[in-house]
Protein backbone atom coordinates (compact mmCIF):
# COMPACT_ATOMS: atom_id res chain seq x y z
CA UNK A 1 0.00 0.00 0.00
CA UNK A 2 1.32 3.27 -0.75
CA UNK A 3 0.36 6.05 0.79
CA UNK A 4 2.73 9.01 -1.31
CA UNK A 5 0.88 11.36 -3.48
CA UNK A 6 1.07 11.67 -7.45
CA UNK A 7 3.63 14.61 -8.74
CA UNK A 8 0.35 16.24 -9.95
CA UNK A 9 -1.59 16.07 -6.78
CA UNK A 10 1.29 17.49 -4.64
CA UNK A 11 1.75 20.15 -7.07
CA UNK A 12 -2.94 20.64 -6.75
CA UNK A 13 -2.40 20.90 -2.73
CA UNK A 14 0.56 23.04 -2.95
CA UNK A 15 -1.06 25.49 -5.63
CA UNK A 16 -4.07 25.22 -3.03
CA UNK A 17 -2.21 25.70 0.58
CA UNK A 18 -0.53 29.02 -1.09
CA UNK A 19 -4.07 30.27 -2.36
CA UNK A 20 -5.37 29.56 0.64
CA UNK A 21 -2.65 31.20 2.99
CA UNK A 22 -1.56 34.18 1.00
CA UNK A 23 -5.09 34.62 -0.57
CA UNK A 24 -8.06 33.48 1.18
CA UNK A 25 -7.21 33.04 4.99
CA UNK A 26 -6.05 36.59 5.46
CA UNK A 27 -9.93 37.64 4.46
CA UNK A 28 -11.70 35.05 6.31
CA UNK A 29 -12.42 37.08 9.56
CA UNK A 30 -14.03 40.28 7.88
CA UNK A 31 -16.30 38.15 5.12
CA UNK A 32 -17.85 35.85 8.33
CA UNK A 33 -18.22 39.59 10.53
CA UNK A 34 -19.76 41.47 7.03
CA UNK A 35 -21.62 37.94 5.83
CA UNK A 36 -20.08 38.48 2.45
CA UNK A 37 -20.62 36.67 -0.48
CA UNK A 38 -16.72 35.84 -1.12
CA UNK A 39 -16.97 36.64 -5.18
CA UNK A 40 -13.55 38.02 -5.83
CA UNK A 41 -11.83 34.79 -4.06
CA UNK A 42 -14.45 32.83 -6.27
CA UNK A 43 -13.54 34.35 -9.44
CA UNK A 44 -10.03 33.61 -8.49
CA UNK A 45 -10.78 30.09 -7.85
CA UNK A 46 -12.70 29.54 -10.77
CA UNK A 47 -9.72 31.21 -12.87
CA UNK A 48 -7.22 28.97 -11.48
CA UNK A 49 -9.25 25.57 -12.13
CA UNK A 50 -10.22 25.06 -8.51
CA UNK A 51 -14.01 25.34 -9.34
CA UNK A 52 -14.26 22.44 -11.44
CA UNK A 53 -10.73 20.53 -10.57
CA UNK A 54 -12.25 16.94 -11.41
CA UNK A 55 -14.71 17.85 -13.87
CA UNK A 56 -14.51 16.59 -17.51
CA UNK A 57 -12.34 19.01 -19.60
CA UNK A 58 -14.68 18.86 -22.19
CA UNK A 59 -17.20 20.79 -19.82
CA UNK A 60 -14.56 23.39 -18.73
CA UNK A 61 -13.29 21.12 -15.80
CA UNK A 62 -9.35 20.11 -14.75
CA UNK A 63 -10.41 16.45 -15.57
CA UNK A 64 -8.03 15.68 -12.29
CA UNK A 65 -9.09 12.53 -9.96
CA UNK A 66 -11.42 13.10 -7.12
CA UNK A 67 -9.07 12.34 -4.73
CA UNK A 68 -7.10 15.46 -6.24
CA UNK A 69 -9.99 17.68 -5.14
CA UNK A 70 -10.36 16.65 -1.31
CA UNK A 71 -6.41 17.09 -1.27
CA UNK A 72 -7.67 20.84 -2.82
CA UNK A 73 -10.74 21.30 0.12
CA UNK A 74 -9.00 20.58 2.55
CA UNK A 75 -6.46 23.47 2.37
CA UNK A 76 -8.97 25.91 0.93
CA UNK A 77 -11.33 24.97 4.21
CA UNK A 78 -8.21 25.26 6.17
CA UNK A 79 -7.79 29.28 4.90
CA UNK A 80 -12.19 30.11 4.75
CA UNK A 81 -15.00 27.38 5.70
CA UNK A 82 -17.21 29.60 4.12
CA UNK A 83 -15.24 29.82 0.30
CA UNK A 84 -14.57 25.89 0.86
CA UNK A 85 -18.63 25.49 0.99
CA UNK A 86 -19.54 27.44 -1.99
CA UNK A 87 -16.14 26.05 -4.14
CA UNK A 88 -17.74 22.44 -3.24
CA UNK A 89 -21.39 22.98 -3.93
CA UNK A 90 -20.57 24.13 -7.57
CA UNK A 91 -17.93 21.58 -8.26
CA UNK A 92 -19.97 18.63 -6.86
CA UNK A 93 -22.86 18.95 -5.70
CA UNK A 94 -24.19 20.86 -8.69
CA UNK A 95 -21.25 20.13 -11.70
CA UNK A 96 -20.70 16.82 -10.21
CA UNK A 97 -24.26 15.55 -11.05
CA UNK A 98 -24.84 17.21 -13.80
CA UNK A 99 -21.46 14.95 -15.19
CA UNK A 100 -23.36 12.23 -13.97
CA UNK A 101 -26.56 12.14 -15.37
CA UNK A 102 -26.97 15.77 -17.81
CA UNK A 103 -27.41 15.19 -21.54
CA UNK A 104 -24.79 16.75 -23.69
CA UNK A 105 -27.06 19.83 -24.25
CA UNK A 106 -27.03 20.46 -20.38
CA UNK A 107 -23.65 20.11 -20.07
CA UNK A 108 -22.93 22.56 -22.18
CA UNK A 109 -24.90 25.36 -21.67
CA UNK A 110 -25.05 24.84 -17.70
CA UNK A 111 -21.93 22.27 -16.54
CA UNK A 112 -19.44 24.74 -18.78
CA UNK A 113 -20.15 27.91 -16.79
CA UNK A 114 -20.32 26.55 -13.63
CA UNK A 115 -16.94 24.08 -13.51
CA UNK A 116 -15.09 27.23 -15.37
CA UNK A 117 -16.29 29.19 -12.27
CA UNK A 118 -18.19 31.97 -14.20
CA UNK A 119 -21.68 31.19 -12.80
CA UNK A 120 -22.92 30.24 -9.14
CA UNK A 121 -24.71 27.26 -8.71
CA UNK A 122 -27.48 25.79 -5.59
CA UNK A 123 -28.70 22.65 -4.69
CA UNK A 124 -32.12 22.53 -3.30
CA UNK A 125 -33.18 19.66 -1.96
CA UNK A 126 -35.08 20.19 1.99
CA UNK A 127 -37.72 21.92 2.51
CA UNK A 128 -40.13 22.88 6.00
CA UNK A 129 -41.44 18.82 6.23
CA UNK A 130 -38.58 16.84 4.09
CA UNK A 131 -35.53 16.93 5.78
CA UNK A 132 -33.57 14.03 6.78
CA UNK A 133 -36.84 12.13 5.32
CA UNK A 134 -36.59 13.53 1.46
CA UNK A 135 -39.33 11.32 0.29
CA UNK A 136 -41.79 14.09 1.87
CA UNK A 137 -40.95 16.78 -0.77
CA UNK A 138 -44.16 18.60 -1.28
CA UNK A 139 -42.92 20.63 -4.28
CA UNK A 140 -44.30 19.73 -7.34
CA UNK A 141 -43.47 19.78 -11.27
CA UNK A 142 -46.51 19.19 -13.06
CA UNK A 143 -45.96 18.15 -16.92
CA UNK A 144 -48.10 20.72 -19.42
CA UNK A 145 -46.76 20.47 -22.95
CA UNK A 146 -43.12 21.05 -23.41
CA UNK A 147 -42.77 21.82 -20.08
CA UNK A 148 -42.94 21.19 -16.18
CA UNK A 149 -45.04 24.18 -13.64
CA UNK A 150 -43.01 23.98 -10.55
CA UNK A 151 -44.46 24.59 -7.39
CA UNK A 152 -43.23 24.99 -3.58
CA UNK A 153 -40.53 26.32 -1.54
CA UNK A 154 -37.32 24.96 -0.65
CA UNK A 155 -35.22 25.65 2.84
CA UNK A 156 -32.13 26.13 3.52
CA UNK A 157 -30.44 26.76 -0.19
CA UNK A 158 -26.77 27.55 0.08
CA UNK A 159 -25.31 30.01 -2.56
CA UNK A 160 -29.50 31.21 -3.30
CA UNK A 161 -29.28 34.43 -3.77
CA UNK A 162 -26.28 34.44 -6.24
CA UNK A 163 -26.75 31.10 -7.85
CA UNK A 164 -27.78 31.40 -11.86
CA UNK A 165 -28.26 27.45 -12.03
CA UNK A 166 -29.89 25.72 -9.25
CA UNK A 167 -30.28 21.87 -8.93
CA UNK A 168 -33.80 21.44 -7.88
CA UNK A 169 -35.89 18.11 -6.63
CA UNK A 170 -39.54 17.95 -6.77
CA UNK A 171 -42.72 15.25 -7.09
CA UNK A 172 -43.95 14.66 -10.51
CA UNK A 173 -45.66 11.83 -9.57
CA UNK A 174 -47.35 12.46 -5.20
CA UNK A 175 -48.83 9.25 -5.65
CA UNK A 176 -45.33 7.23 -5.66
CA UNK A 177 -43.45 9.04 -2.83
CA UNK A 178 -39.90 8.88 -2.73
CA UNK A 179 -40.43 6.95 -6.13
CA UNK A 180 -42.14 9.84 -7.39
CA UNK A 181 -39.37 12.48 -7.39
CA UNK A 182 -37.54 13.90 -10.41
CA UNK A 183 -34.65 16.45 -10.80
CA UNK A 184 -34.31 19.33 -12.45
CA UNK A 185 -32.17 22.17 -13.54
CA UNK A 186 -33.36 25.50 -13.31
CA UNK A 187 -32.33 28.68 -15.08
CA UNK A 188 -32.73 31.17 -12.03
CA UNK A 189 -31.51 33.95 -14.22
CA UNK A 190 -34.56 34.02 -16.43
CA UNK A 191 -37.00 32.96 -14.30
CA UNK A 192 -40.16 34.63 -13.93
CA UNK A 193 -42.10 32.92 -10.66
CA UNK A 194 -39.18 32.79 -8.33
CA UNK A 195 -38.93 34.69 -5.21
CA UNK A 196 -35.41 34.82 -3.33
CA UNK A 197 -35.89 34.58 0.53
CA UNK A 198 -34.20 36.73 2.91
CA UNK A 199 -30.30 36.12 4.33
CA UNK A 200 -31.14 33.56 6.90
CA UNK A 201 -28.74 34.31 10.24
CA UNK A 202 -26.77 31.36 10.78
CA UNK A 203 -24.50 30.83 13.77
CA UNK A 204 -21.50 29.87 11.32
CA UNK A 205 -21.01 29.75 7.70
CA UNK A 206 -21.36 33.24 7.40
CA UNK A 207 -19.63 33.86 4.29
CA UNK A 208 -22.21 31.37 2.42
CA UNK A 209 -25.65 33.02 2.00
CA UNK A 210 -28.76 30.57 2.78
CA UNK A 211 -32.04 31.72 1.87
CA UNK A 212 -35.55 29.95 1.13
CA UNK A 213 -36.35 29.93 -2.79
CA UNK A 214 -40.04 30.11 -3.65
CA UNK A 215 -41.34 28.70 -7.03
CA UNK A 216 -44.50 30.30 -7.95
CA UNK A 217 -46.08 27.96 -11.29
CA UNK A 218 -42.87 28.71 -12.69
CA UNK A 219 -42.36 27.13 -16.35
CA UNK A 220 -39.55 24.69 -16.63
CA UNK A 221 -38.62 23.26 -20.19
CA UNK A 222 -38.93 19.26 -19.83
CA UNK A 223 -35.43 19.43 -21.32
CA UNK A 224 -33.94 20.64 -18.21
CA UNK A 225 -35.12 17.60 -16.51
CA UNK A 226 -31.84 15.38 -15.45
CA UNK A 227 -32.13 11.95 -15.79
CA UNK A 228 -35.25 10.19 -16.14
CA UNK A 229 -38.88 11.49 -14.75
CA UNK A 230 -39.28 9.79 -10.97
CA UNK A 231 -35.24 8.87 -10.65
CA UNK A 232 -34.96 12.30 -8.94
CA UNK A 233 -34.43 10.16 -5.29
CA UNK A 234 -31.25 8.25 -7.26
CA UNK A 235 -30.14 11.62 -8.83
CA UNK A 236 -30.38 13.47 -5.63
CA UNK A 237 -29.30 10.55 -3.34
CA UNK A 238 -25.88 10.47 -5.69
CA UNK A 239 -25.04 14.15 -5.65
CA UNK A 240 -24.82 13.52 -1.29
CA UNK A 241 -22.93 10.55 -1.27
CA UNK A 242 -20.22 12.53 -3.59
CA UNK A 243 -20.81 15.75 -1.25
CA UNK A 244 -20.67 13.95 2.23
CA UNK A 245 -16.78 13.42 1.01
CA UNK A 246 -16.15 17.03 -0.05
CA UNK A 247 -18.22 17.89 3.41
CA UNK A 248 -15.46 15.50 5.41
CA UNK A 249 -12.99 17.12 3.34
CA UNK A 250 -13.64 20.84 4.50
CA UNK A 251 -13.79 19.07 8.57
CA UNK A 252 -10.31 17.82 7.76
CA UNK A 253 -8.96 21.28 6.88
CA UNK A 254 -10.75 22.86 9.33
CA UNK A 255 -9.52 20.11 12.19
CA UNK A 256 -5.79 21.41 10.49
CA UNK A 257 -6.72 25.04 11.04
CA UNK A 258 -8.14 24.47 14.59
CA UNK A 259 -4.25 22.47 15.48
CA UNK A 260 -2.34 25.03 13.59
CA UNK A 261 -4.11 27.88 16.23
CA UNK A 262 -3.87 25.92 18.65
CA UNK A 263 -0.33 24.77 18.96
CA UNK A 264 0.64 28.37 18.08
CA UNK A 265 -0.92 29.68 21.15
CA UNK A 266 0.07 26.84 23.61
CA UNK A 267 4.21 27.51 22.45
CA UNK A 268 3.63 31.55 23.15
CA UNK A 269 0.93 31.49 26.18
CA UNK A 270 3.25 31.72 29.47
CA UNK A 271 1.59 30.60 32.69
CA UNK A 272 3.62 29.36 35.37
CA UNK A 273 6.50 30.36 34.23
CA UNK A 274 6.48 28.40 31.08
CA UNK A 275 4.35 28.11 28.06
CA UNK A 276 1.23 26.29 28.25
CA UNK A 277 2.50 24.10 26.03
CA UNK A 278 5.19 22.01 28.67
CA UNK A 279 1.75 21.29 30.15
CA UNK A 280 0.90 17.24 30.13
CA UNK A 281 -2.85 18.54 30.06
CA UNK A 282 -2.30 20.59 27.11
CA UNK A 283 -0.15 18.35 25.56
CA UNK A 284 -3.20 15.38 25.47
CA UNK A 285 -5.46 18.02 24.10
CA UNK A 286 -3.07 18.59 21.15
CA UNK A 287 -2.28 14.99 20.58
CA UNK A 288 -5.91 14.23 20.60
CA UNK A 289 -7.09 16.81 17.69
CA UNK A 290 -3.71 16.10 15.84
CA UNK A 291 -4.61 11.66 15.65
CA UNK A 292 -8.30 12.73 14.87
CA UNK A 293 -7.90 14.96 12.38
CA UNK A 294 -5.57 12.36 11.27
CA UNK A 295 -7.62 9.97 11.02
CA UNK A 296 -9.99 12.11 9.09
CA UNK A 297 -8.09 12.62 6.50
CA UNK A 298 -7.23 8.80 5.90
CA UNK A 299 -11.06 8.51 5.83
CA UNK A 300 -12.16 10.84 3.40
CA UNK A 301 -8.97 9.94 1.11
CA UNK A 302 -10.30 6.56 1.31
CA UNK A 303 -13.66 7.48 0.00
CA UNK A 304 -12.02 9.85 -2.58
CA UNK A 305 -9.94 6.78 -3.85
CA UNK A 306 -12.56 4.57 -4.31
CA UNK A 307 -14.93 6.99 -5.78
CA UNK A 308 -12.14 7.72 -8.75
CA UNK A 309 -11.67 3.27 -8.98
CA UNK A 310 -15.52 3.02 -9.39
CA UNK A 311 -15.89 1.32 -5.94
CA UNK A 312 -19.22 1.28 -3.91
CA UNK A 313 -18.37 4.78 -1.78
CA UNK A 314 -21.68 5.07 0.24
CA UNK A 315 -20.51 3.32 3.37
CA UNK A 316 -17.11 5.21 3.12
CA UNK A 317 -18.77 8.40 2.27
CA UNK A 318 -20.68 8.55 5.17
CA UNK A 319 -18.33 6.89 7.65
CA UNK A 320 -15.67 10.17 6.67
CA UNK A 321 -18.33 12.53 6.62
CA UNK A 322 -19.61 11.29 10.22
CA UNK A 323 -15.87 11.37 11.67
CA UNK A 324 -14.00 14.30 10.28
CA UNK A 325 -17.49 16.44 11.14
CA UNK A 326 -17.19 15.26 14.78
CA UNK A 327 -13.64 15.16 15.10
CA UNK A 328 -13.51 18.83 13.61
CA UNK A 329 -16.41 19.77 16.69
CA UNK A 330 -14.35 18.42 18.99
CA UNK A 331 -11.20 19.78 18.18
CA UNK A 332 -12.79 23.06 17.70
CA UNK A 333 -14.44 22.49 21.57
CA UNK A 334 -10.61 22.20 22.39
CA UNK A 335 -8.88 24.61 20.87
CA UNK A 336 -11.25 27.17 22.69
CA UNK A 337 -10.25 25.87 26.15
CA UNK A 338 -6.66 25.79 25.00
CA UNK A 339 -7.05 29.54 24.44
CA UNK A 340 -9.37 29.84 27.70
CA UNK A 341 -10.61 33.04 27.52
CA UNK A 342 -9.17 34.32 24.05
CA UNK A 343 -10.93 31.41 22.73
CA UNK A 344 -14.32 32.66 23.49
CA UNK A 345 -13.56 36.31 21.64
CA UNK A 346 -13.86 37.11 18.10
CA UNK A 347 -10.93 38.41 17.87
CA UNK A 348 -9.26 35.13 17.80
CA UNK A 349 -10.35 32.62 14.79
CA UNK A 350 -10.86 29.65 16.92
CA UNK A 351 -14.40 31.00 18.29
CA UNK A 352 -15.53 31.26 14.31
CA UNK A 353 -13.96 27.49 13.85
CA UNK A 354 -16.17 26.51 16.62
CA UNK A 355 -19.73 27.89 14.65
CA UNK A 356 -18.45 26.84 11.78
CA UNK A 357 -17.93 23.35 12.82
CA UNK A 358 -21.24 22.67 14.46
CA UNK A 359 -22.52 23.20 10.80
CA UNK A 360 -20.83 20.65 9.29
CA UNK A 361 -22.47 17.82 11.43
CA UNK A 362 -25.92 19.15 9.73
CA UNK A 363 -25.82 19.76 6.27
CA UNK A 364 -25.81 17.20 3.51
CA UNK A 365 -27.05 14.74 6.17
CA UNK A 366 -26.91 15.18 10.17
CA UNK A 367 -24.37 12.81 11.39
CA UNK A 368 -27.37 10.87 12.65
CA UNK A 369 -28.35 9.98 9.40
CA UNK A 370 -24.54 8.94 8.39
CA UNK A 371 -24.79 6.38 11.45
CA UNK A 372 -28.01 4.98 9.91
CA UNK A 373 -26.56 4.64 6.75
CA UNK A 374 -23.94 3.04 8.02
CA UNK A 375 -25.65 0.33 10.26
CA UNK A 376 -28.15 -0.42 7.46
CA UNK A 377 -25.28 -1.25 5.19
CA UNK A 378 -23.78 -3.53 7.42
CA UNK A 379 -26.62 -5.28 8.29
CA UNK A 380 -27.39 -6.08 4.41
């Protein structure tokens, strides 16, 4: 087994660690106070191939492996949570899936923009009564003609207010449940019957903008439906098992950001007469984030790897995205009492780690869910 990275994916993460150090990082802080939509780092990101690192070239993408982009979150995460979200919901969760199952047409008039990093893209999935239960979508695309009337509201939709694409579930057929639900792409641009909720105030994430979209009998062309009518579940279903690693990916670098903080304070924070850091109880506290995160990263690698060999990834998908989340909430919960009371100040990063972290055992399935996921698969 060997463990040493490619030329080409040491030369990805080192292109990425600079970005994210020289670049990113030093902006963090004043886009999570303001809640600003990061679109000059995103331009830059786009322009250097980030957006779309593993997408098809064809379809403006870097046509790298997948394991290439985690190596790429998790240094981006490590420098902005916030510009690591957005970067991975147009590479993956939106580009991604449209790779997967978008007709040549689709890919190039919405994959192109969106891997190349000129257009924002959303995913929106939950809404008020479908959750971690997604076969209760109550949104509805109703076939008339050459085209599908959407209906409903959707919660919770990362990058809404900017996105021009969105990838959007809803029941064409109520009668069939979960069997009922189709995907589609929508052109939020020129869209006339879509209302853009307010900024929702998050406790993390600030950076990302979440808002409710509203679809009022808003006319769809049935070409813009991906994949086949009622395989929306599969569609969806797919797009989270490749996001859960990109999630665990953006825990990883933010577990790397929470040690980096952390040891830097322990070696210059003198109590006693020495730094913290001579400390055995500090010390464990350090060693303890440093194996998790560890550990993390070996997970979500894992998943990466045998997403690009065309592996089942499910299991592994959710087993990273379940421990890097945690591990990155726990490191976070002790880096702040490393710091003590500087830890519990904005001034210092490790109190926006901590919101940001909670976050990441929520979206694209609570940690709950990955533990479900898990058992069922073992008990097949």
């Amino acid at each position: 087994m060997d463990f040493t990275l490619s030329a080409s994916q040491q030369e990805i993460q080192a292109r990425a660690r600079q970005l994210a150090q020289d670049r990113i990082k030093p902006q963090a802080a004043a886009l999570d106070r303001q809640a600003r939509h990061p679109a000059e780092i995103l331009t830059e990101l786009g322009k250097l191939g980030f957006m779309g690192l593993s997408l098809p070239p064809d379809y403006g993408g870097g046509g790298q492996d997948f394991v290439s982009y985690v190596l790429a979150m998790i240094e981006i995460a490590q420098g902005c949570m916030s510009c690591a979200l957005i970067m991975h919901l147009n590479h993956t969760l939106f580009g991604g899936t449209v790779t997967s199952f978008g007709t040549e047409a689709q890919k190039q008039r919405y994959l192109v923009p969106v891997a190349g990093g000129q257009k924002m893209a959303c995913f929106a999935l939950t809404e008020a009564e479908a959750g971690s239960d997604v076969s209760r979508v109550q949104c509805t695309a109703v076939r008339q003609g050459q085209d599908y009337i959407l209906t409903g509201t959707k919660k919770f939709v990362t990058s809404g207010q900017v996105a021009s694409f969105g990838l959007v579930a809803a029941s064409t057929a109520p009668e069939l449940g979960a069997k009922g639900i189709s995907a589609f792409i929508v052109d939020l641009e020129n869209a006339a019957g879509v209302t853009i909720g307010p900024l929702q105030d998050k406790l993390g994430l600030k950076a990302t903008g979440t808002v409710d979209l509203t679809f009022d009998q808003l006319r769809i062309p049935a070409e813009n439906l991906l994949g086949q009518e009622n395989q929306g579940l599969k569609v969806m279903l797919r797009a989270l098992d490749d996001g859960r690693i990109g999630t665990a990916a953006q825990a990883v670098g933010l577990g790397r950001a929470i040690l980096t903080e952390s040891l830097a304070y322990a070696r210059q924070r003198q109590q006693f007469g020495q730094p913290i850091a001579q400390f055995q109880t500090i010390q464990w506290k350090l060693a303890d984030i440093a194996t998790e995160v560890e550990a993390a990263e070996l997970l979500t690698i894992k998943a990466a790897w045998r997403k690009d060999q065309g592996l089942p990834y499910d299991t592994a998908a959710a087993m990273a995205k379940l421990f890097a989340t945690d591990a990155a909430m726990r490191a976070a919960l002790e880096g702040v009492q490393i710091l003590g009371g500087y830890g519990y100040l904005g001034d210092y990063p490790l109190e926006r780690h901590l919101r940001d972290a909670k976050g990441t055992q929520i979206y694209e399935g609570t940690n709950e869910i990955m533990r479900l996921i898990i058992a069922r698969n073992l008990l097949r």
